[in-house]
C-alpha atoms as a PDB file:
ATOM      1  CA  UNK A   1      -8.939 -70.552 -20.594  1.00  0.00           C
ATOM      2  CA  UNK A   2      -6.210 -70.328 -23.109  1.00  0.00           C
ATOM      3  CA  UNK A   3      -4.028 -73.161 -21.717  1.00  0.00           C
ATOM      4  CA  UNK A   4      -2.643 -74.228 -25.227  1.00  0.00           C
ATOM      5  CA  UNK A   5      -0.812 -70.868 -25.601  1.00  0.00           C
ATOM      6  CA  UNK A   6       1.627 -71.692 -22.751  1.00  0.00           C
ATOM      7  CA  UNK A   7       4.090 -72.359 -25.185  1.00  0.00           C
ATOM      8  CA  UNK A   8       3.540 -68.889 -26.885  1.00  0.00           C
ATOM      9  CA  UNK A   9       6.390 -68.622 -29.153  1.00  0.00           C
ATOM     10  CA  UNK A  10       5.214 -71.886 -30.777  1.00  0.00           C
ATOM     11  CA  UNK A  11       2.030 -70.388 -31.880  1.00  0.00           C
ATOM     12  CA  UNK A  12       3.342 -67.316 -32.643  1.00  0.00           C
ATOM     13  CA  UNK A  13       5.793 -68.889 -35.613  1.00  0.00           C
ATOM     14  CA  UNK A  14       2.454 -71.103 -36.233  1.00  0.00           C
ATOM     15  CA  UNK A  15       0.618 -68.038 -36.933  1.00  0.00           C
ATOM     16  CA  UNK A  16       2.430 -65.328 -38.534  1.00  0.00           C
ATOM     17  CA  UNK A  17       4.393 -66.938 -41.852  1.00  0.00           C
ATOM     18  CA  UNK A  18       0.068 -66.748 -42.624  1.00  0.00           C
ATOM     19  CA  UNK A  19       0.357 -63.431 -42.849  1.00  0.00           C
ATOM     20  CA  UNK A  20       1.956 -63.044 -45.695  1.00  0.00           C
ATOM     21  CA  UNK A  21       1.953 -61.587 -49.392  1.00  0.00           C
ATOM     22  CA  UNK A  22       0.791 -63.665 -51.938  1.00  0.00           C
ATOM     23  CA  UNK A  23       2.972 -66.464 -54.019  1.00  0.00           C
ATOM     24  CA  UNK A  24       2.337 -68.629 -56.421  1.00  0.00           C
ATOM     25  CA  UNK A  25       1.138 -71.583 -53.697  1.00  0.00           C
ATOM     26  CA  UNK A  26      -0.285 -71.466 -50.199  1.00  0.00           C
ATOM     27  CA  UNK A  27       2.926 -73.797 -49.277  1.00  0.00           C
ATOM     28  CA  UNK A  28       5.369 -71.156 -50.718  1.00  0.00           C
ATOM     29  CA  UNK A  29       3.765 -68.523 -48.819  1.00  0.00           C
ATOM     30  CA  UNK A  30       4.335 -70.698 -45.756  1.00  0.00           C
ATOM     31  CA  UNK A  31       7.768 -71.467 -46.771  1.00  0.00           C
ATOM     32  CA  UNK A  32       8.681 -67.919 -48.014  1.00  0.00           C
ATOM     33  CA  UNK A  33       7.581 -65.616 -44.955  1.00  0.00           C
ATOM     34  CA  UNK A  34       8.735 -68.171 -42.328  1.00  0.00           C
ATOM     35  CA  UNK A  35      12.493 -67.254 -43.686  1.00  0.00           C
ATOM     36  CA  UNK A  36      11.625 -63.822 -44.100  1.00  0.00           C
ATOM     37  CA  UNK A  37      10.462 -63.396 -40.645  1.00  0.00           C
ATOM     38  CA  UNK A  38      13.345 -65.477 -39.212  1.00  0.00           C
ATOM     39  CA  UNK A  39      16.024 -63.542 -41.175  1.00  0.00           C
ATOM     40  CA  UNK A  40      14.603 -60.463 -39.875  1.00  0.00           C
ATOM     41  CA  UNK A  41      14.692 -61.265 -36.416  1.00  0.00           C
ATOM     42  CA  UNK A  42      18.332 -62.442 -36.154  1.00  0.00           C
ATOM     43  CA  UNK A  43      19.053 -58.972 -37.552  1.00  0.00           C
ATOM     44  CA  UNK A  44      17.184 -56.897 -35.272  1.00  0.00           C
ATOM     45  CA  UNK A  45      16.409 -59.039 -32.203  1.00  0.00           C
ATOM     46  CA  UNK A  46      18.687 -56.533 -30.104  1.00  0.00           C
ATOM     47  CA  UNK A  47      17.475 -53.819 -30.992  1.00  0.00           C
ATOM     48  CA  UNK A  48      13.659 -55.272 -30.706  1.00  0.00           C
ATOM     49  CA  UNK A  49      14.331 -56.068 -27.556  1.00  0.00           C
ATOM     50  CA  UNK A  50      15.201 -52.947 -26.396  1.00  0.00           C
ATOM     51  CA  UNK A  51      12.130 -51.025 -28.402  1.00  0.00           C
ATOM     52  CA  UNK A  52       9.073 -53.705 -28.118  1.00  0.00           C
ATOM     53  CA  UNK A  53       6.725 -50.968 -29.565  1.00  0.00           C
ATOM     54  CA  UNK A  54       8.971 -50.687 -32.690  1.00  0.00           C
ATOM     55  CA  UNK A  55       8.612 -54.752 -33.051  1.00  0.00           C
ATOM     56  CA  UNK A  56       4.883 -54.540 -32.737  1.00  0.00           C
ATOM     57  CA  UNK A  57       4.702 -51.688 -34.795  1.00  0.00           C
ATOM     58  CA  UNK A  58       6.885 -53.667 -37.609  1.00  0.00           C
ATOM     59  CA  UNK A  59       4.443 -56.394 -37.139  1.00  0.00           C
ATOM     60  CA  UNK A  60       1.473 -55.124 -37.383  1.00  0.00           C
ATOM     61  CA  UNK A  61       2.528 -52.799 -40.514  1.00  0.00           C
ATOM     62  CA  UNK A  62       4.420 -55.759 -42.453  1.00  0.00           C
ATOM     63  CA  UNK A  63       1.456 -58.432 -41.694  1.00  0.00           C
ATOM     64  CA  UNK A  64      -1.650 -56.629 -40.606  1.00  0.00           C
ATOM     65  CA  UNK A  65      -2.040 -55.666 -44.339  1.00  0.00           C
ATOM     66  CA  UNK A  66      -2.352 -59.110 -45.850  1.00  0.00           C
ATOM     67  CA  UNK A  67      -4.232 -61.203 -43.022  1.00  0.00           C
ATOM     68  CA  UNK A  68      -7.846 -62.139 -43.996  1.00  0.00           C
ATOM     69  CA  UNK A  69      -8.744 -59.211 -40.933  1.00  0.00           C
ATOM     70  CA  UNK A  70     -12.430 -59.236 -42.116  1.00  0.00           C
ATOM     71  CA  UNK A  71     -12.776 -62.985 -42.447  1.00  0.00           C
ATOM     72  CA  UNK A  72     -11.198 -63.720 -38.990  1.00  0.00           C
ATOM     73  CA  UNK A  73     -13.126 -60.900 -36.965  1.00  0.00           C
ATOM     74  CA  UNK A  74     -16.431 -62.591 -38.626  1.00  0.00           C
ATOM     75  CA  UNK A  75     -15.424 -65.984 -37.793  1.00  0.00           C
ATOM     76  CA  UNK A  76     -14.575 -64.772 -34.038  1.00  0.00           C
ATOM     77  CA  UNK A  77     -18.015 -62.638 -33.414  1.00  0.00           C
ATOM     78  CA  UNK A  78     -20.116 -65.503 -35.408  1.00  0.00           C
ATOM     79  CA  UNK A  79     -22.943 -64.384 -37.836  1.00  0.00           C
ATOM     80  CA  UNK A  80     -25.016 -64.217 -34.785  1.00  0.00           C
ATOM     81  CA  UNK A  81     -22.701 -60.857 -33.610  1.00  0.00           C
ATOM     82  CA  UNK A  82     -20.676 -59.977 -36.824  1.00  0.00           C
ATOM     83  CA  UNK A  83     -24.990 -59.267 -38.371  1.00  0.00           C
ATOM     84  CA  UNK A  84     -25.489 -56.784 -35.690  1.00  0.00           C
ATOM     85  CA  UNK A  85     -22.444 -54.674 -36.228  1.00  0.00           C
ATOM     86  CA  UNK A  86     -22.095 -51.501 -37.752  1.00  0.00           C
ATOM     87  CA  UNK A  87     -18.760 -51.322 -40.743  1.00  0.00           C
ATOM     88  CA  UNK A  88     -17.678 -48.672 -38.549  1.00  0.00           C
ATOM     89  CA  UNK A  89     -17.844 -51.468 -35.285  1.00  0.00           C
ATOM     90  CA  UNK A  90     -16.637 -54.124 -37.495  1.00  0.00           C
ATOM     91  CA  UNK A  91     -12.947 -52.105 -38.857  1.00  0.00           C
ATOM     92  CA  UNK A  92     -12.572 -51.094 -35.047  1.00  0.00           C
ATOM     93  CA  UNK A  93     -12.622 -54.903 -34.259  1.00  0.00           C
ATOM     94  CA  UNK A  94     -10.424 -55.626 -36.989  1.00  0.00           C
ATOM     95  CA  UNK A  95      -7.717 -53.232 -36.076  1.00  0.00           C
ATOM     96  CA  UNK A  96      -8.250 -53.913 -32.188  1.00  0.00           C
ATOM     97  CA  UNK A  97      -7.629 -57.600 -33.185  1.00  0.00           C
ATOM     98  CA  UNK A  98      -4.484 -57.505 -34.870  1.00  0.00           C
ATOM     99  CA  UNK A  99      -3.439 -55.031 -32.490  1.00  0.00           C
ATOM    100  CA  UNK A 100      -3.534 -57.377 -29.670  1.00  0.00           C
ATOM    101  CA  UNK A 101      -2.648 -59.784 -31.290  1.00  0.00           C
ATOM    102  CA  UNK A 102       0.653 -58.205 -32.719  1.00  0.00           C
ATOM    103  CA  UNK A 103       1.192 -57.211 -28.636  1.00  0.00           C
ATOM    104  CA  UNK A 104       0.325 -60.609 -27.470  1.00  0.00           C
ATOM    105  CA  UNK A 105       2.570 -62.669 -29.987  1.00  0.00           C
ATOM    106  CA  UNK A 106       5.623 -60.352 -29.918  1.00  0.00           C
ATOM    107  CA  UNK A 107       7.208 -60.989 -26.715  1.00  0.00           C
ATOM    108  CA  UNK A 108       7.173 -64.667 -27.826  1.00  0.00           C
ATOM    109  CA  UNK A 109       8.919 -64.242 -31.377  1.00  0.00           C
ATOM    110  CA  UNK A 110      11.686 -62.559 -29.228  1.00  0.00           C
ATOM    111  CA  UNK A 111      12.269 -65.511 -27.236  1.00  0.00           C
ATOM    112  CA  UNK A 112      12.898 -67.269 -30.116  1.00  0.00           C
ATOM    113  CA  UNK A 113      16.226 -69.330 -29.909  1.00  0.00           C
ATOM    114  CA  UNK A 114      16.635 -71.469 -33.301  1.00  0.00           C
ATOM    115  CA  UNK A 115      13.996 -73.925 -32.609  1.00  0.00           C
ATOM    116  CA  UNK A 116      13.561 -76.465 -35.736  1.00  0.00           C
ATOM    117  CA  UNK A 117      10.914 -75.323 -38.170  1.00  0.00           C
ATOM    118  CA  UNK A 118       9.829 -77.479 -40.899  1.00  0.00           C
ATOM    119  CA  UNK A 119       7.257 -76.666 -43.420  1.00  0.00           C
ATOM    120  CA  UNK A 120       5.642 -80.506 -44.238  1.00  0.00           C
ATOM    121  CA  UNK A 121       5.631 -80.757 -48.453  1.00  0.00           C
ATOM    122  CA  UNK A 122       2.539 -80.260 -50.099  1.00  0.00           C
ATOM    123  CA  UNK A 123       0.382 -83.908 -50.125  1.00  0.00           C
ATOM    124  CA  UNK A 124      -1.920 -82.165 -52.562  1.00  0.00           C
ATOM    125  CA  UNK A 125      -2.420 -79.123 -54.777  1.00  0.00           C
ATOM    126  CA  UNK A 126      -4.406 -76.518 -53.480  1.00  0.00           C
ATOM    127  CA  UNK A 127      -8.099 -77.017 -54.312  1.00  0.00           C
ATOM    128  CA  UNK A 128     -10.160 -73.839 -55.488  1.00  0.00           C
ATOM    129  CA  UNK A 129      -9.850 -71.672 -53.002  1.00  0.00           C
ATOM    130  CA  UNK A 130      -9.341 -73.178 -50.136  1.00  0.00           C
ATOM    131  CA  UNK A 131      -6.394 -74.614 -48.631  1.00  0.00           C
ATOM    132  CA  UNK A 132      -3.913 -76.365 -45.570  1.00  0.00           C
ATOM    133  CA  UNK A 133      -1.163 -76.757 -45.268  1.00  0.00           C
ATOM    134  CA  UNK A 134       1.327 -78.358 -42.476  1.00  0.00           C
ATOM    135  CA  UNK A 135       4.361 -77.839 -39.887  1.00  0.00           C
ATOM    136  CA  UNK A 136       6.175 -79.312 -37.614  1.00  0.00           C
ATOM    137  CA  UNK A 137       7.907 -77.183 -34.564  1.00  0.00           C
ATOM    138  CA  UNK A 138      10.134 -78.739 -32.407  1.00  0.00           C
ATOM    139  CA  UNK A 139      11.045 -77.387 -29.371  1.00  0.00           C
ATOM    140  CA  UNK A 140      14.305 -77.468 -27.354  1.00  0.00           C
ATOM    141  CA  UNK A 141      13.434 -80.420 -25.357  1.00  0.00           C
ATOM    142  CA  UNK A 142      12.444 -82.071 -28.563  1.00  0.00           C
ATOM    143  CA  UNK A 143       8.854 -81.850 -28.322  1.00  0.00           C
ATOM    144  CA  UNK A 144       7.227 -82.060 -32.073  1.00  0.00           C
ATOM    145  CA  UNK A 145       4.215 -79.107 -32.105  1.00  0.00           C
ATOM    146  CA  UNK A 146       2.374 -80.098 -35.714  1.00  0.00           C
ATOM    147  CA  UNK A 147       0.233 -77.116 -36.983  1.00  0.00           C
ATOM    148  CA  UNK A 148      -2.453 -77.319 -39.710  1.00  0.00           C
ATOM    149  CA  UNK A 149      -2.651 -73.893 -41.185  1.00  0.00           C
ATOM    150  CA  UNK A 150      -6.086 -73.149 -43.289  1.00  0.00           C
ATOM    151  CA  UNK A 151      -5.590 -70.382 -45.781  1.00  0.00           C
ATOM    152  CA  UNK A 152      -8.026 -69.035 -48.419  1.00  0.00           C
ATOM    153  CA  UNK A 153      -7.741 -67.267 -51.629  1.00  0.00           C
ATOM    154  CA  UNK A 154      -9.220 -63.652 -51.685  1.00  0.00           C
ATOM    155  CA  UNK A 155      -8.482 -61.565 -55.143  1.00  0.00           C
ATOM    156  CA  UNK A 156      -5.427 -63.954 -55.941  1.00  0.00           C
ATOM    157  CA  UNK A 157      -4.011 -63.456 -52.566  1.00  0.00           C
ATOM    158  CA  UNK A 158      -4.021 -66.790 -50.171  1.00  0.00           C
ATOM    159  CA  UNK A 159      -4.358 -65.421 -46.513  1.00  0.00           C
ATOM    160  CA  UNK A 160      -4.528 -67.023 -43.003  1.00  0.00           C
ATOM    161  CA  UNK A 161      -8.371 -67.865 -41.827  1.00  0.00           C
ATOM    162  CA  UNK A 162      -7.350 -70.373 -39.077  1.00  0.00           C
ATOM    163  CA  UNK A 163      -4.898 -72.390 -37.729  1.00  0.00           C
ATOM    164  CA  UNK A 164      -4.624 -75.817 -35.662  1.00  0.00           C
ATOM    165  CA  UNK A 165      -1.906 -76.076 -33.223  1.00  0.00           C
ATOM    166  CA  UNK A 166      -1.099 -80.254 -31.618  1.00  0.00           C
ATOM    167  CA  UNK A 167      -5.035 -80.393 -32.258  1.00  0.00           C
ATOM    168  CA  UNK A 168      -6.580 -76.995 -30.766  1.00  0.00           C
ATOM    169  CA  UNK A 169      -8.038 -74.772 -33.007  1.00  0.00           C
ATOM    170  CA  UNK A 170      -7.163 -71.247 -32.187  1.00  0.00           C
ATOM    171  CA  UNK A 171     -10.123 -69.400 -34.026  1.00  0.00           C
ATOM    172  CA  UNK A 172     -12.886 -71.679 -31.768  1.00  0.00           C
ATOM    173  CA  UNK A 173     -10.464 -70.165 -28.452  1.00  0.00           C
ATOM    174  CA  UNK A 174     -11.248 -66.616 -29.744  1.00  0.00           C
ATOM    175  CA  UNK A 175     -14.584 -67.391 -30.775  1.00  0.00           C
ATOM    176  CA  UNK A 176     -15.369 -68.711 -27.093  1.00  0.00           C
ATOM    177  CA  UNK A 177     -13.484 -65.929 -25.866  1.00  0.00           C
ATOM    178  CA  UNK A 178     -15.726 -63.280 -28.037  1.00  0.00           C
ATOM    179  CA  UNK A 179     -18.892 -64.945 -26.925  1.00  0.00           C
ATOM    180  CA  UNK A 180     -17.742 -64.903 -23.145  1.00  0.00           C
ATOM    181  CA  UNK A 181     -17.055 -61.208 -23.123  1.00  0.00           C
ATOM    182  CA  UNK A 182     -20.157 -60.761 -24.770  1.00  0.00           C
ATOM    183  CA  UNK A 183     -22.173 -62.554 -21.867  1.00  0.00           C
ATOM    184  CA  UNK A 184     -20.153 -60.676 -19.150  1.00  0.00           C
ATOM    185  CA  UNK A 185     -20.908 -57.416 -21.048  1.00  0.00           C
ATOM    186  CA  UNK A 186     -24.821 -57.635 -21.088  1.00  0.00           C
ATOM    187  CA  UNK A 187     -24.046 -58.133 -24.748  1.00  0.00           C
ATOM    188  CA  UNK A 188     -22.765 -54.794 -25.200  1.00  0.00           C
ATOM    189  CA  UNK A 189     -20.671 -55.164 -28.619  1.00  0.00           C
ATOM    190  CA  UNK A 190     -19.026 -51.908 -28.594  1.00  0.00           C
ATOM    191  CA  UNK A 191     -18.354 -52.436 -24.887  1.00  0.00           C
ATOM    192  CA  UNK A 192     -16.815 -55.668 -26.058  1.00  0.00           C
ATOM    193  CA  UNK A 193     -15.065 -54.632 -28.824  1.00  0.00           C
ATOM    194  CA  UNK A 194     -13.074 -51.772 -27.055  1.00  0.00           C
ATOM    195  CA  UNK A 195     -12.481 -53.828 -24.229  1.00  0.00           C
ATOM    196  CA  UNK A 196     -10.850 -56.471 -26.291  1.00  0.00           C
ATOM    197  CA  UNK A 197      -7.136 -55.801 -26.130  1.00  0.00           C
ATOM    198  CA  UNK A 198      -7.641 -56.331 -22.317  1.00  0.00           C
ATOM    199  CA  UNK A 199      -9.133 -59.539 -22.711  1.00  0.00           C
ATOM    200  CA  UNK A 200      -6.056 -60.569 -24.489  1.00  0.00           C
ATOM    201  CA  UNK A 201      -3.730 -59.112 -22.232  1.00  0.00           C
ATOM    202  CA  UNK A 202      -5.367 -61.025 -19.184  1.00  0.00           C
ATOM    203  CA  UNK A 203      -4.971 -64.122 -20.937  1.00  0.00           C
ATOM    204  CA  UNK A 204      -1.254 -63.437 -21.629  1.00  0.00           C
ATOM    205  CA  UNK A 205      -0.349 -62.630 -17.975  1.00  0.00           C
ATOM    206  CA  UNK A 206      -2.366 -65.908 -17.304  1.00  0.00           C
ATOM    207  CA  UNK A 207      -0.535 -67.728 -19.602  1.00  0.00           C
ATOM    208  CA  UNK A 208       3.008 -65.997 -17.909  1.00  0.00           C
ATOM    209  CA  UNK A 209       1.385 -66.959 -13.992  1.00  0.00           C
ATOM    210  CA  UNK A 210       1.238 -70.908 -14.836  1.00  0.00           C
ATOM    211  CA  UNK A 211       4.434 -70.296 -16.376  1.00  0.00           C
ATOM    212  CA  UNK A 212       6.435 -68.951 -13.693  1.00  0.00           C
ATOM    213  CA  UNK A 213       4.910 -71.275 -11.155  1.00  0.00           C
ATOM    214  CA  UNK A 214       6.103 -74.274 -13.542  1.00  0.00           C
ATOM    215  CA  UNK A 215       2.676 -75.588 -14.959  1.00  0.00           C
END
């Protein structure tokens, strides 16, 4: 279902320099947090490795506060789901989220081996509040990943509301992924929404099958 995040570690970098504090431009953001992150990692990639909690933990507590939680878990249920929950349904979705998410992601920053990274220049200034802007990943066989990240500007903060990795768009994969679980749930949401960090940790051990049989 989720075939595009084979190469996990690509969309991991794709997704997190997003989740950043704000700066003056949605391209210094990008630019900014992507060396932060990096910087980090060569410091403590041992000892991540050896305490994956404490890296998911440091995730989720360094980015979970600035992602666009409430715009993202909206776009994913879809007015026809996000209308019908409750704030109290709606925060549990947003933490459950970025939970997974953080759990799903990590393993793949730590595989991270110097890959090239370039943030593309800005073609444009940012426009109201709404913005993209681009990257190129290259991987070790020299394979060129461009991502298209789409940011908006909440209370002079730009945060991540969707990215666009070689052409799929990850918020329509969670969105058909929501809207599945719904279906096999009878349309229970709270059945849906606690049973969401599973749903994400079937697709990662899919994504890890085709892996190790070389697909």
């Amino acid at each position: 279902m989720l075939t595009v995040l084979r190469r996990g570690f690509l969309i991991l970098l794709a997704l997190l320099p997003l989740f950043a504090a704000a700066s003056t431009t949605p391209h210094q953001v990008v630019q900014q947090t992507t060396e932060t992150l990096l910087d980090d990692l060569k410091k403590n990639k041992a000892f991540y490795k050896s305490n994956p909690q404490a890296f998911y933990d440091a995730l989720n507590r360094i980015l979970g506060p600035v992602v666009d939680a409430d715009g993202i878990s909206r776009s994913i249920m879809t007015v026809k789901y996000s209308r019908q929950a409750s704030p109290e349904q709606m925060t549990r979705f947003q933490e459950n989220f970025k939970r997974s998410l953080m759990q799903f992601y990590g393993n793949a920053l730590l595989e991270y081996t110097n890959q090239d990274i370039r943030v593309l220049p800005s073609s444009a200034p940012a426009a109201g509040d709404r913005a993209s802007v681009g990257m190129e990943v290259r991987d070790t066989q020299g394979t060129v990943y461009p991502v298209s990240y789409t940011m908006v500007k909440k209370q002079d903060q730009w945060l991540l509301r969707n990215v666009v990795i070689n052409g799929i768009n990850i918020g329509k994969l969670f969105r058909d992924q929501f809207a599945d679980s719904m279906q096999r749930n009878g349309q229970n949401l709270d059945k849906t929404i606690d049973g969401w960090a599973d749903v994400v940790a079937k697709a990662k051990d899919s994504e890890e099958g085709r892996k190790a049989q070389g697909q």
